[in-house]
Structure formats: C-alpha cells, structure tokens
Protein backbone atom coordinates (compact mmCIF):
# COMPACT_ATOMS: atom_id res chain seq x y z
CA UNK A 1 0.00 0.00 0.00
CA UNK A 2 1.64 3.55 -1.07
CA UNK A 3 0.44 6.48 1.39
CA UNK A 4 2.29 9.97 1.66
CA UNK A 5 3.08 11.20 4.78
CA UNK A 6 5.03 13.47 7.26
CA UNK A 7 8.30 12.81 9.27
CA UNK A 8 7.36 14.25 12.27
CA UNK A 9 10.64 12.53 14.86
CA UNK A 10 13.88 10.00 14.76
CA UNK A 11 12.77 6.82 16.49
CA UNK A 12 14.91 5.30 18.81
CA UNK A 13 15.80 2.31 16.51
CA UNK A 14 17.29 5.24 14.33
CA UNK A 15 14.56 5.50 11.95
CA UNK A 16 12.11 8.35 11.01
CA UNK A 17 8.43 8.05 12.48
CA UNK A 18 5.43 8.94 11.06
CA UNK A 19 1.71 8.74 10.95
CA UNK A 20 -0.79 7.15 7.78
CA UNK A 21 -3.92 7.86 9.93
CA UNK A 22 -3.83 5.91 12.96
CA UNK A 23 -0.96 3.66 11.91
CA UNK A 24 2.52 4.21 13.21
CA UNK A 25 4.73 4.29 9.88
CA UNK A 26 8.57 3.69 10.88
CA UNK A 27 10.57 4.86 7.83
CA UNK A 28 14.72 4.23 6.84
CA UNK A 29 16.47 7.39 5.16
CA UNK A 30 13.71 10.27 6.16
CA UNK A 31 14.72 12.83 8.30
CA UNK A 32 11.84 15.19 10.52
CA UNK A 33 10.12 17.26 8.33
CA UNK A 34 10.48 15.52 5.16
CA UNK A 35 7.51 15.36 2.94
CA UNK A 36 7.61 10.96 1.89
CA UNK A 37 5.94 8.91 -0.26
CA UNK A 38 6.45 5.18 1.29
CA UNK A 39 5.28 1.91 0.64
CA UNK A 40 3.30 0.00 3.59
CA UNK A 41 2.33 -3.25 4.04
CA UNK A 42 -1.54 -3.34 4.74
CA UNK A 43 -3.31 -4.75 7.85
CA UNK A 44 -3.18 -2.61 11.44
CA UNK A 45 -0.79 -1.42 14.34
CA UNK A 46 2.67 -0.30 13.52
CA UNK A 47 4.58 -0.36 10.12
CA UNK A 48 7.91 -0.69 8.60
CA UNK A 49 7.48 1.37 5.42
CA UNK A 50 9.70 1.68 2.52
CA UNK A 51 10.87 4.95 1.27
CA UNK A 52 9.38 5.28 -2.63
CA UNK A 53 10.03 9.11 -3.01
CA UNK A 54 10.23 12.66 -1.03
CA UNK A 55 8.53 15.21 -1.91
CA UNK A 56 9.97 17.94 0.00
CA UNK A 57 13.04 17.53 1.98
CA UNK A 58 12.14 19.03 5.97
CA UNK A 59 14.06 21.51 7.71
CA UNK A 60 16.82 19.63 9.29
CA UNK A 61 17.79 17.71 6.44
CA UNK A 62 21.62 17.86 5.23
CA UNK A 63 23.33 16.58 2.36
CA UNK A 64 25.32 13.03 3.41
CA UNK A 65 28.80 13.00 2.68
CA UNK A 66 29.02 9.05 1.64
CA UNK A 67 28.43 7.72 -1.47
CA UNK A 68 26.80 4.40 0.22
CA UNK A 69 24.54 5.74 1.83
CA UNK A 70 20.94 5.91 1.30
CA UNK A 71 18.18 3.23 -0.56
CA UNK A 72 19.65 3.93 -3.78
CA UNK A 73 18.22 5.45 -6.72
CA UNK A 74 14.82 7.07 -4.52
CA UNK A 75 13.15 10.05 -6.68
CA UNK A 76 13.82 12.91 -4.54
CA UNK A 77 16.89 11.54 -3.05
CA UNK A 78 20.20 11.94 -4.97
CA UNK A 79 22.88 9.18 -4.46
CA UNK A 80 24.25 10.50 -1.05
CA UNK A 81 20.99 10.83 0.20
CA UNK A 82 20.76 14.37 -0.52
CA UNK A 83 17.18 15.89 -1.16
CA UNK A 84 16.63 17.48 -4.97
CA UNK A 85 13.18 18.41 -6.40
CA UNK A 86 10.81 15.22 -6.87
CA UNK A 87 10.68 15.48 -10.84
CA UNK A 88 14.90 16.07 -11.01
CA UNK A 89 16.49 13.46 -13.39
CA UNK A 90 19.05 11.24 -11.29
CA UNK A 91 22.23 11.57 -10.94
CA UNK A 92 24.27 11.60 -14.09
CA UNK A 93 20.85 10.25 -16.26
CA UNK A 94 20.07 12.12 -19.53
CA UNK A 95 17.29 13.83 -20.60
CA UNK A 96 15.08 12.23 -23.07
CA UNK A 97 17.61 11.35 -25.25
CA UNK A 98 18.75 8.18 -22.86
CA UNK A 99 21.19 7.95 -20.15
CA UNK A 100 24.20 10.10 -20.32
CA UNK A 101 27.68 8.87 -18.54
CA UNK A 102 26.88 7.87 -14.85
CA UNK A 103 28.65 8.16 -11.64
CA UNK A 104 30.49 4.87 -10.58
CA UNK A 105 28.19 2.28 -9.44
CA UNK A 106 28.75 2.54 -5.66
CA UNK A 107 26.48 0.24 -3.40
CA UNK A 108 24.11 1.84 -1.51
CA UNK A 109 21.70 0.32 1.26
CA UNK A 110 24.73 0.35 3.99
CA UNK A 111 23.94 -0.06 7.55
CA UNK A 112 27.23 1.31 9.09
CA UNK A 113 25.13 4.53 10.07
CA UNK A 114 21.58 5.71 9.87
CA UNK A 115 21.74 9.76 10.24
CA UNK A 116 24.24 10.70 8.25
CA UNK A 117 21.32 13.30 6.63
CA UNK A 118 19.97 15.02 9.69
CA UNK A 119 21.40 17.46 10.98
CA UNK A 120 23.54 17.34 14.21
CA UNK A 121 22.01 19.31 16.30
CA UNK A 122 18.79 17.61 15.74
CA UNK A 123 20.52 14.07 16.76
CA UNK A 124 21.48 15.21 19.64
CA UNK A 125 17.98 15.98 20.64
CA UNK A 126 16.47 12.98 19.67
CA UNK A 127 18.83 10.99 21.79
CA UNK A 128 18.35 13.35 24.66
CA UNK A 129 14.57 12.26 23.93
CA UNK A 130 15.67 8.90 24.06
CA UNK A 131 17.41 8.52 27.22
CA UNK A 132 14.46 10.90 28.76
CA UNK A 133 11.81 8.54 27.44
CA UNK A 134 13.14 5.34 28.66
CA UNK A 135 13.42 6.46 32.24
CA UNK A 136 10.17 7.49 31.82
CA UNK A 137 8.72 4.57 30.37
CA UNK A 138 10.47 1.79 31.96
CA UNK A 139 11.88 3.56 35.12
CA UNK A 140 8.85 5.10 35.90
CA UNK A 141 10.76 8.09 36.68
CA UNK A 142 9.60 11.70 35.48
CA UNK A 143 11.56 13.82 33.90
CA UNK A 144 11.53 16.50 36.74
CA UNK A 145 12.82 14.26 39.74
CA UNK A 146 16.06 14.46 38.47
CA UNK A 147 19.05 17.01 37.06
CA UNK A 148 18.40 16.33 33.19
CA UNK A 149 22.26 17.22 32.06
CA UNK A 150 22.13 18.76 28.67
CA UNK A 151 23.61 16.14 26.16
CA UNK A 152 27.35 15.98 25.73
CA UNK A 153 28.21 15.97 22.10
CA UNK A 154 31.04 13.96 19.72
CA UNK A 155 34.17 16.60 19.22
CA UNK A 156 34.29 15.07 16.20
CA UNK A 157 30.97 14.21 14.32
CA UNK A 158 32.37 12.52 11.10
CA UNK A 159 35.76 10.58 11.09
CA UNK A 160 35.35 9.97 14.56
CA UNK A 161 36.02 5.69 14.74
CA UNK A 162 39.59 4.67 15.84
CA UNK A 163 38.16 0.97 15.57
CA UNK A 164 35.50 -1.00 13.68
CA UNK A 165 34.65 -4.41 12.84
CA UNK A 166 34.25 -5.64 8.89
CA UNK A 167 32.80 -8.59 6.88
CA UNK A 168 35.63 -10.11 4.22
CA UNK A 169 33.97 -10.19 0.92
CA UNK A 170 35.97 -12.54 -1.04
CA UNK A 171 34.41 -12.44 -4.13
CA UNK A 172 35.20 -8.65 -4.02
CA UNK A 173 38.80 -9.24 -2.01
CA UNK A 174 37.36 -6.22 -0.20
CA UNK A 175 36.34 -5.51 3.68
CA UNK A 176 32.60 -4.56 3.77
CA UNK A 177 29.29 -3.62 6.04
CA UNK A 178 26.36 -5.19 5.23
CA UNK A 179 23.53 -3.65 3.96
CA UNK A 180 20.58 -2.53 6.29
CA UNK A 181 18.57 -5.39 7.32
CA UNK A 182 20.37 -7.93 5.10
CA UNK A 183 23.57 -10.22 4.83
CA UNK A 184 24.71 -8.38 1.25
CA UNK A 185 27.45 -6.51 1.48
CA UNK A 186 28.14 -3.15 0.54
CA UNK A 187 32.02 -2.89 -0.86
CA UNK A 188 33.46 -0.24 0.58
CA UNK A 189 35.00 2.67 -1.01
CA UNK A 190 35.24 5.33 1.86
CA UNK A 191 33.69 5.30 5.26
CA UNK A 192 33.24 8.62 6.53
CA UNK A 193 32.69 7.23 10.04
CA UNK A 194 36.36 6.21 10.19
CA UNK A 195 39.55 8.15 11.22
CA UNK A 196 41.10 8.66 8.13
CA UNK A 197 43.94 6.65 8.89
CA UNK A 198 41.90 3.74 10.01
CA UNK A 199 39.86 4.27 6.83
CA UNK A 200 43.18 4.27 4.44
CA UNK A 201 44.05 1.13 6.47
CA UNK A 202 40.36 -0.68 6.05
CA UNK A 203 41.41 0.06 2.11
CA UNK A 204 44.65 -1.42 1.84
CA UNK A 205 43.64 -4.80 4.50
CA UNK A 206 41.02 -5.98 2.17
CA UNK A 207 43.15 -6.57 -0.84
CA UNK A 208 45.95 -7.68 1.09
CA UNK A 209 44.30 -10.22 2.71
CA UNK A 210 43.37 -12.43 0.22
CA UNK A 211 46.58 -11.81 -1.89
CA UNK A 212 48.06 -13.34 1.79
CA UNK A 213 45.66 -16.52 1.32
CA UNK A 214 43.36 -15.79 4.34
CA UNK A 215 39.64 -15.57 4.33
CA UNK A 216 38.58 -14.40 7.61
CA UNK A 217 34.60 -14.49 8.28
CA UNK A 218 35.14 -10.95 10.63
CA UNK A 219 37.82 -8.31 10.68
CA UNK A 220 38.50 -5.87 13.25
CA UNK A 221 40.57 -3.23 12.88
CA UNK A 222 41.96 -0.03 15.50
CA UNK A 223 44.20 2.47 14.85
CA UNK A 224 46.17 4.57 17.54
CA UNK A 225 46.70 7.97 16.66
CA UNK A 226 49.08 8.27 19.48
CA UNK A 227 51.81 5.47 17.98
CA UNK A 228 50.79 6.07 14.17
CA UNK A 229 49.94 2.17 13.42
CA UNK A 230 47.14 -0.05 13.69
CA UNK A 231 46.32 -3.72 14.51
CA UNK A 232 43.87 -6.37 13.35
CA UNK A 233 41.60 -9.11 14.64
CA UNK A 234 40.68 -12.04 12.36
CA UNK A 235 38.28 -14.73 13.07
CA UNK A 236 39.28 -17.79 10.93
CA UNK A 237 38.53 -21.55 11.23
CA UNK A 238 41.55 -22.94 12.42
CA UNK A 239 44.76 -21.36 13.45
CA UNK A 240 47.64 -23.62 11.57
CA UNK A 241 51.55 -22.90 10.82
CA UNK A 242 50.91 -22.32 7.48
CA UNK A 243 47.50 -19.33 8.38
CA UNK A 244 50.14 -18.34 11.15
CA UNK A 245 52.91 -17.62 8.05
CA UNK A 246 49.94 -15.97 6.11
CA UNK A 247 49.35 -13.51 8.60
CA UNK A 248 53.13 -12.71 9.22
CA UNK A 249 53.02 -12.19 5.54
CA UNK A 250 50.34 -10.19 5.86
CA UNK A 251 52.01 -8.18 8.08
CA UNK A 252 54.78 -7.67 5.96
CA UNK A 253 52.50 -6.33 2.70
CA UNK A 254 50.50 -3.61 5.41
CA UNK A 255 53.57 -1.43 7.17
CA UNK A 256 50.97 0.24 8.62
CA UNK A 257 49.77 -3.03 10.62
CA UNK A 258 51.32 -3.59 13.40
CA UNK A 259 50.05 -6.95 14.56
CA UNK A 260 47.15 -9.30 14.49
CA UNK A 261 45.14 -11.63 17.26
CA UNK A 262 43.90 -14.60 14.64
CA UNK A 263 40.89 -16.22 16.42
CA UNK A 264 39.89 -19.73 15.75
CA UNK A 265 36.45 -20.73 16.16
CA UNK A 266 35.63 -21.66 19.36
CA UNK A 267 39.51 -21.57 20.64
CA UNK A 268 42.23 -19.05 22.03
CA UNK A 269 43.18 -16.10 20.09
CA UNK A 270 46.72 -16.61 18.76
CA UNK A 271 48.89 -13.02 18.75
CA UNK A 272 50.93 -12.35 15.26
CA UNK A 273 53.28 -9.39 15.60
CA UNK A 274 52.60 -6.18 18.09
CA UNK A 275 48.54 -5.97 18.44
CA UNK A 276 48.86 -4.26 21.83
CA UNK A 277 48.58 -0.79 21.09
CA UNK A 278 48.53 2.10 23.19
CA UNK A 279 45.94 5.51 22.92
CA UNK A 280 46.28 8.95 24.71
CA UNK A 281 43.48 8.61 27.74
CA UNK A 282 42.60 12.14 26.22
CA UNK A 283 43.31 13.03 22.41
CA UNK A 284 46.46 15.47 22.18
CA UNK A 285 46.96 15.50 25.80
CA UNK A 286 49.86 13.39 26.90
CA UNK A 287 50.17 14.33 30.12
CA UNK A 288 46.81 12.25 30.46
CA UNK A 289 48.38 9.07 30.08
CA UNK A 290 48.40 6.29 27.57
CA UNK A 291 45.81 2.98 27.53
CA UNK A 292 46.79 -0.33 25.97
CA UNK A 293 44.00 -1.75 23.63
CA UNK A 294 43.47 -4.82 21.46
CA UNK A 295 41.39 -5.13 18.76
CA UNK A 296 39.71 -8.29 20.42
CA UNK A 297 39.15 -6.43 23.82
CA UNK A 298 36.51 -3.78 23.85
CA UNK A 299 36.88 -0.57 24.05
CA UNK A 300 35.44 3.10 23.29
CA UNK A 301 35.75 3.23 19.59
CA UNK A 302 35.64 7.55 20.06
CA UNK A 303 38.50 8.34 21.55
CA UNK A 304 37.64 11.91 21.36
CA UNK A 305 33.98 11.62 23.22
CA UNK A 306 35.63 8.61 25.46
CA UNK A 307 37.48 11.39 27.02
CA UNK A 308 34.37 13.59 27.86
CA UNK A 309 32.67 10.39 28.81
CA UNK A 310 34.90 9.92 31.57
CA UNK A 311 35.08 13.49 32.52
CA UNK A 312 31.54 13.37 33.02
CA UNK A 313 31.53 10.41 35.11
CA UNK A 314 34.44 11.13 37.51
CA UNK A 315 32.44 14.72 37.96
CA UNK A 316 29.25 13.14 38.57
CA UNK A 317 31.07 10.45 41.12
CA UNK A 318 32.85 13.06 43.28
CA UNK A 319 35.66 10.09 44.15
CA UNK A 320 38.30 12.49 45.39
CA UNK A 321 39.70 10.93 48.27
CA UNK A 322 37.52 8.14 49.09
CA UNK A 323 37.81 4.51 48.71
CA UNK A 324 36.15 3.48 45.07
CA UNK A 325 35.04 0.17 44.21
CA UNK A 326 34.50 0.07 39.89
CA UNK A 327 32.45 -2.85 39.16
CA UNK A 328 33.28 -4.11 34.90
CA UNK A 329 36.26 -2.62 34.90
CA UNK A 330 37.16 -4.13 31.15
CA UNK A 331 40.46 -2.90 30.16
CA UNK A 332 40.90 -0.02 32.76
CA UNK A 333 38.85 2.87 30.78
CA UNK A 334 37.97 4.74 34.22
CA UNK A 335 40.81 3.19 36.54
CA UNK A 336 43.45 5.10 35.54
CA UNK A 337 41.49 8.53 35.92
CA UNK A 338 40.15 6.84 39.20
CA UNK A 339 43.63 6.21 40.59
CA UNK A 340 44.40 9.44 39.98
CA UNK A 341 41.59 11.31 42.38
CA UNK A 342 40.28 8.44 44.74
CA UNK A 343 42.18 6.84 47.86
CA UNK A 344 42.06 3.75 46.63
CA UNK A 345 40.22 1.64 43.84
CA UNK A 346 39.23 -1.84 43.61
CA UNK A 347 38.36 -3.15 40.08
CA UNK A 348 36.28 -5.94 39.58
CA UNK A 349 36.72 -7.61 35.63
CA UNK A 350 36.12 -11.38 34.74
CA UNK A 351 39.69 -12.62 33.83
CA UNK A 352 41.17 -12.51 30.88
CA UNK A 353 42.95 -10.37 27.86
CA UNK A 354 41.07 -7.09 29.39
CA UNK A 355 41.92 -7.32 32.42
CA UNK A 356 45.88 -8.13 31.74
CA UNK A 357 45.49 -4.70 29.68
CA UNK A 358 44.57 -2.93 32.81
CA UNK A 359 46.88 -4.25 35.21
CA UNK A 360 49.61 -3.80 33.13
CA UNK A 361 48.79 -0.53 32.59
CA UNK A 362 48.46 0.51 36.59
CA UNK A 363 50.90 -2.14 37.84
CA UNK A 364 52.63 1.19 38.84
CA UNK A 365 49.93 2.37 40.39
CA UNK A 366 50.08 2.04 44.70
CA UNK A 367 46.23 2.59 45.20
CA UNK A 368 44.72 0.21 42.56
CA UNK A 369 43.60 -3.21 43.48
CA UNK A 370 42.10 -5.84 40.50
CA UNK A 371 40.02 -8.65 41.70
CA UNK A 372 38.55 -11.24 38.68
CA UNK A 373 35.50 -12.60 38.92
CA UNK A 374 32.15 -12.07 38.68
CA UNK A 375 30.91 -8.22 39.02
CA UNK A 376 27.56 -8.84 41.61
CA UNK A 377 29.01 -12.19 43.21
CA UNK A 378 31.99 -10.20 44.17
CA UNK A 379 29.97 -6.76 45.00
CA UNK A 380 27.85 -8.79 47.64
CA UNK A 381 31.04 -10.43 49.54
CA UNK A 382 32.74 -7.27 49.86
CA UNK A 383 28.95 -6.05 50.97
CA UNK A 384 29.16 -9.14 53.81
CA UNK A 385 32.53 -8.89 54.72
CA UNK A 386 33.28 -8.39 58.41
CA UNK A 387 35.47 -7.58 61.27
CA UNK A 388 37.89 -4.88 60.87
CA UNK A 389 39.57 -5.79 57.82
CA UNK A 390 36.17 -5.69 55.89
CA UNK A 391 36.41 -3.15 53.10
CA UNK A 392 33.70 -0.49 53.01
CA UNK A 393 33.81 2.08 49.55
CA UNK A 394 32.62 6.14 49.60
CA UNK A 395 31.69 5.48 46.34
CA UNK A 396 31.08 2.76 43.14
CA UNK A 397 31.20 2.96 39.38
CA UNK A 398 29.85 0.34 37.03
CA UNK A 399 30.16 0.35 33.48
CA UNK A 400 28.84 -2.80 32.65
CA UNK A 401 28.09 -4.60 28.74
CA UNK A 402 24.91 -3.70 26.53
CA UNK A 403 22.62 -6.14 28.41
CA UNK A 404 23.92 -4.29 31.95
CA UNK A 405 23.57 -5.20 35.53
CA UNK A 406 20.32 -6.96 36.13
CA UNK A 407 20.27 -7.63 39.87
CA UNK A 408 22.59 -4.75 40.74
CA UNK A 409 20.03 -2.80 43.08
CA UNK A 410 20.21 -4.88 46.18
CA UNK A 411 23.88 -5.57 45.55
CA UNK A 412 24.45 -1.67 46.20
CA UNK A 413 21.46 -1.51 48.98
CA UNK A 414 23.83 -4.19 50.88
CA UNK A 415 27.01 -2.24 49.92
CA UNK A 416 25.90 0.96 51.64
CA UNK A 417 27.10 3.33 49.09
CA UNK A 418 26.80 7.05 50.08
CA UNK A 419 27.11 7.50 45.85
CA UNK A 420 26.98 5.18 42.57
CA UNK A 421 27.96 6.10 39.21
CA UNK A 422 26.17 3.33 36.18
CA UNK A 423 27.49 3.99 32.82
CA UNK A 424 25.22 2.29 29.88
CA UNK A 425 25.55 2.09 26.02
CA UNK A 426 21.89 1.32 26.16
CA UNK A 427 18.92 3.11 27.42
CA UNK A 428 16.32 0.08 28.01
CA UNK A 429 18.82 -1.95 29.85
CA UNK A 430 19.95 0.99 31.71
CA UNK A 431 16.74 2.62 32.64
CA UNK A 432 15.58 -1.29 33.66
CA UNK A 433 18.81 -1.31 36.39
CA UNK A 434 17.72 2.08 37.47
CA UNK A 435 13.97 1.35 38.30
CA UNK A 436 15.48 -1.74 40.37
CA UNK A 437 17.91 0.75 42.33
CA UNK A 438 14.76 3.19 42.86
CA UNK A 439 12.89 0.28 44.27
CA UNK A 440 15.96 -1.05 46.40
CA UNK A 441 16.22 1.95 48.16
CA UNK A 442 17.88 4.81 45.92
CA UNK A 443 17.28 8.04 44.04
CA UNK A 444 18.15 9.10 40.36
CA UNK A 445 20.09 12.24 41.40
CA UNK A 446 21.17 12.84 37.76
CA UNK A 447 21.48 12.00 33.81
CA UNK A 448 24.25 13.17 31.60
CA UNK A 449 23.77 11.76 28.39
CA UNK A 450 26.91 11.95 26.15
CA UNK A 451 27.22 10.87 22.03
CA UNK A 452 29.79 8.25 21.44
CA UNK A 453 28.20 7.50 18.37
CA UNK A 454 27.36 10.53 16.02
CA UNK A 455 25.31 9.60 12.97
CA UNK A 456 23.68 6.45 14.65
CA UNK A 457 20.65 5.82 17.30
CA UNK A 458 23.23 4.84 20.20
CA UNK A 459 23.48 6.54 22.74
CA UNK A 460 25.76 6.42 26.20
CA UNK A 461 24.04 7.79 29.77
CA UNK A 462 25.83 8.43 33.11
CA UNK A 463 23.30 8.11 36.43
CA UNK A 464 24.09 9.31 39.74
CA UNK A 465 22.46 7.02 42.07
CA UNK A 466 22.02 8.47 45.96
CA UNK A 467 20.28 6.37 48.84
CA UNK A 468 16.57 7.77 49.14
C-alpha cells in the first residue's frame, strides 16, 4: 500500500516516524520534516514502510557526505541521500535522449550509520529524547525528579572511529558492512565514520588479505593515533603454521599493521606481531596518560567523546579521596582517571585479555587493586565482609556490557554506598537497572547523556544514584 506522509521525529531504533492515519509508519532514510511517499504493508498497528520518493526535503535535512549511503536510486533523493526536487532526473541520467555517462556504481543500502542526513544538532535531541523517554517509560521516573544534564556531544561528528569491525567479501577481495537489514554486502569505497587513517588502512587490508591466502569471516581493525599504526583481529577456522605464516606475511605487505590476534572458532586467540597498542586517555593530551588496547578487547571506539565520557563520570562520582570500588572494569577505561583522584580503587573484571590490559597498565599504580570474577558475586562479599579488615567504599562505578547489571540494586542496597555512578551504552537496559535501584532503596540524582556515536541511534548515559 503507497500512502504519503510526514516525518514528524527520529525513532529510537534510528529511523524516522510517522503517521498514515492511525498507523505508526517507521521509515529508513527520512529525516523530521520531510515530505515521503512510502510503501506500507496493509493490515493494522505499527509499520515498517519503505521509502518510494520525497517530496519535500524538511528543515533539518543535510546533504550526506558518503556515497553508500541511502536506498539507492529514490526520486527525490540523490545518491548521497541528498534531497533534490521530486521530478529532477538522477544523478548523471540524460534527458530524453537516454542515459548520459553515470557516476560509478557505488552500493548503496549500507547499515554502518543511519543519520548521516539530519542534521547534528537535531541528533542530539532525539537521543536526549531517548534517554528521557526510557526512564520514563520503563523507570517510571519523570523527567523532573532528576538534574536532566544537557547532552554531551562527539568533538568530532564525522571521522570519529579509531576501531570498527568488517565482513571479508571474497568475491570482491574487499572488507565490507552489510547492507541494512540484510547479509549483502556493501564494498566499501570510503567510510566517513572512520579516522582517516583507520579508513586508508580498512582500504589497503582488504586486498591484502586475500593476496596473503586468508579468508577471515570478521575483521576488526583499530588504529592509535598516538603510535601512528594499527592492529587487526581475524576470526578464521583454524589457526595452523601455514594461516600463522599468512598472517606474518600479511604483516609484511600492510607497514601500517602492526600486529594481528587470529581467532579460531571456538579456541584461544593466537597473537601475530605487536597488536597491543597504546591511545592517549585524552586526544592530544599526553600528560593524560596512555591505555593499551586490542582489537579483540573492547573498548570506546571515540576516543575523542571517550574522554568527555569519563570526565563526566568522575564529575558526577565526586571520588576524590575516598575509597572506590568500579564494578566491569574491562580494560581499565575509568581506573586510571580513578587512581588518579580516589584513595584507593578496587576493580572488579572477569579474567582474561582485558583485564591483563589494565593491570599492566596501573601495575605502577600504589592505590589500585584488581580482583577477577564475577561483578555482583563479588559486589555482595565485599557487601558481607566483616570484622575490621572488611572493606567499606565512599563510592562505586559500574560500566557494565549492553545487556547491563540486572540484579545490581540490592547488591548496592547491601554495599551501603553514600554515591553510585552506572554507565550504559543502552537506554532500556539501563533505565531497567535504574527502576530496580529506585525500588531497592535509591534516588536518580542525575542524567548526563553523552554521544559516542554521532550519525547512529546509540546513545551512552551516566546516572548518579544516591540512597533515598
């Protein structure tokens, strides 16, 4: 069914949303404002539409830098997603004539980033929304019970990625995304997501791989500004001599690559070369410090809005002389800065690679203790330790994965904490943990919601969490 319609917000899942009557019409590619004609399946309740054509671009619409992105040849909508007049000939077709020379036939459809045509300003509101709405909905907690930090922003909207994760395309000998929705991959020819660098080196991997003989399934790749080189992860089938000689070879044909971590399929990663690299804690600042990374260990891919990130949490946490206790510590993204303004730290991380990054790092470090295991198991003995050696914290930070810290709230409640800190990449699971702390015993004392991720949906929030 083909209705016309009117953007009238960004959706959380990083589409536009409109109405067709009573339906709710969820729309790729539209931005607030625009003027669409979209294609609808028929029946009731909610919709995924299709975007057919725009008829009028809206107000905070902006042309897209990347020739990938977008649906493809979409009246209305030039090849970079860029509004022209409805009845405007396509890019590079003729007149009536026939076709006149065309533009190179770039793949379009990818799903590496959803708002690269709105403007940023207006992204920034809609995630504020966001964060606002799911406290709201799934907290249960209004908007005016708590300080509602204005959103920090990306210092670096576009080429902002220092690491990102690939499909191999061998047929095309090229690293790819995939398109929206779908397993088909869009080749890449520039990402404008990427640091430049890490971009160059995404071009020259691809190639290089298969001319090495290796066909990973998944690539990731990081690049550290600070040392000028980069490092790879490749998950392969088997790790043998002869991959093991493909990847030193590999190394060889990419200067620029330091080192790789080849991971086998259900075994331990194998390390090829120097894939330990090491990032200034805050861009351009090396008095900051340095943080070793690999590209199988998670961490911030914005190195740039990483640093505000933890600004904002350290400021929100007060930690400055007390005893902290940082619950999913990962690699030691907020124990270093930690160290440097609490008494004393203890870091909870399950063990492995992540948590060898971090101690390494603060094996200097007098007032940092790391304890592996398991975040809330751990959080409650410390909470039932006795006698006088018994440790009792001023203060906690978690920062814990995408599907957070379900079962946190009592954890803390037994703890005592005067003041908790939760960091979350997602605002369902997030606001979910915070409706258990409210009903455990605490109060949302603030949100600062910060952009990790211009030109996507995601979003990052920092809580303050106070006892009621």
């Amino acid at each position: 069914m083909r209705t016309e319609l009117t953007i009238e917000d960004l959706a959380p899942g990083g589409e536009g949303v409109g109405h067709a009557g009573a339906r709710t019409v969820f729309v790729p590619w539209t931005a607030p404002g625009d003027r669409a004609v979209v294609d609808v399946q028929a029946g009731d309740g909610t919709a995924h539409g299709s975007l057919v054509s725009l008829r009028a671009p809206g107000p905070v619409r902006v042309p897209a830098p990347c020739v990938h992105f977008g649906p493809g040849e979409v009246p209305g909508v030039s090849a970079r997603g860029q509004a022209r007049p409805d009845d405007a000939a396509p890019e590079g077709a003729g007149g009536p004539g026939g076709p006149a020379s065309r533009p190179p036939p770039y793949d379009a459809g990818c799903g590496g980033c959803e708002w690269l045509h709105v403007d940023y300003a207006a992204q920034l509101a809609a995630k504020e929304r966001t964060v606002r709405e799911a406290l709201r909905r799934i907290a249960r907690v209004d908007p005016g019970a708590y300080d509602a930090r204005p959103i920090v922003g990306s210092p670096a909207p576009l080429r902002y990625r220092a690491r990102a994760k690939f499909h191999h395309d061998r047929a095309s000998g090229r690293l790819v995304y995939f398109r929206r929705r779908s397993h088909a991959p869009v080749r890449l020819r520039e990402c404008h997501l990427l640091d430049e660098r890490l971009d160059a080196l995404r071009e020259a991997v691809g190639p290089a791989l298969g001319r090495a003989g290796l066909a990973p399934r998944e690539v990731a790749l990081e690049w550290s500004g600070h040392e000028g080189r980069g490092a790879a992860w490749l998950l392969l089938p088997a790790i043998t001599p002869a991959v093991r000689a493909r990847a030193e070879a590999l190394l060889c044909e990419v200067p620029a690559l330091a080192g790789a971590v080849l991971q086998p399929e259900g075994g331990a990663p194998v390390l090829v070369g120097s894939p330990v690299l090491r990032h200034a804690r805050v861009p351009g600042d090396a008095a900051s410090g340095v943080q070793r990374s690999r590209p199988d260990v998670f961490q911030q891919a914005n190195r740039g809005a990483n640093a505000l990130l933890v600004r904002a949490a350290l400021d929100l946490l007060a930690p400055d002389g007390l005893d902290v206790l940082e619950l999913h510590c990962g690699a030691g993204n907020f124990t270093g800065p930690l160290a440097a303004r609490a008494r004393w730290v203890a870091a909870v991380e399950v063990q492995g690679p992540a948590l060898e990054l971090a101690r390494a790092d603060l094996a200097g470090a007098g007032n940092v203790r790391f304890f592996a295991g398991d975040a809330l198991k751990l959080a409650l003995a410390f909470a039932r330790e006795g006698g006088p050696s018994a440790r009792r914290f001023g203060a906690a930070l978690l920062d814990p994965p995408r599907e957070g810290a379900k079962g946190i709230g009592p954890a803390l409640r037994e703890l005592g904490l005067p003041r908790t800190v939760y960091v979350s990449c997602d605002p369902a699971t997030f606001a979910r943990d915070v409706r258990a702390c409210v009903e455990t015993g605490f109060r949302l004392e603030a949100v600062q919601p910060v952009d990790m991720f211009p030109q996507t949906h995601h979003v990052e929030a920092v809580a303050l969490l106070v006892p009621a």
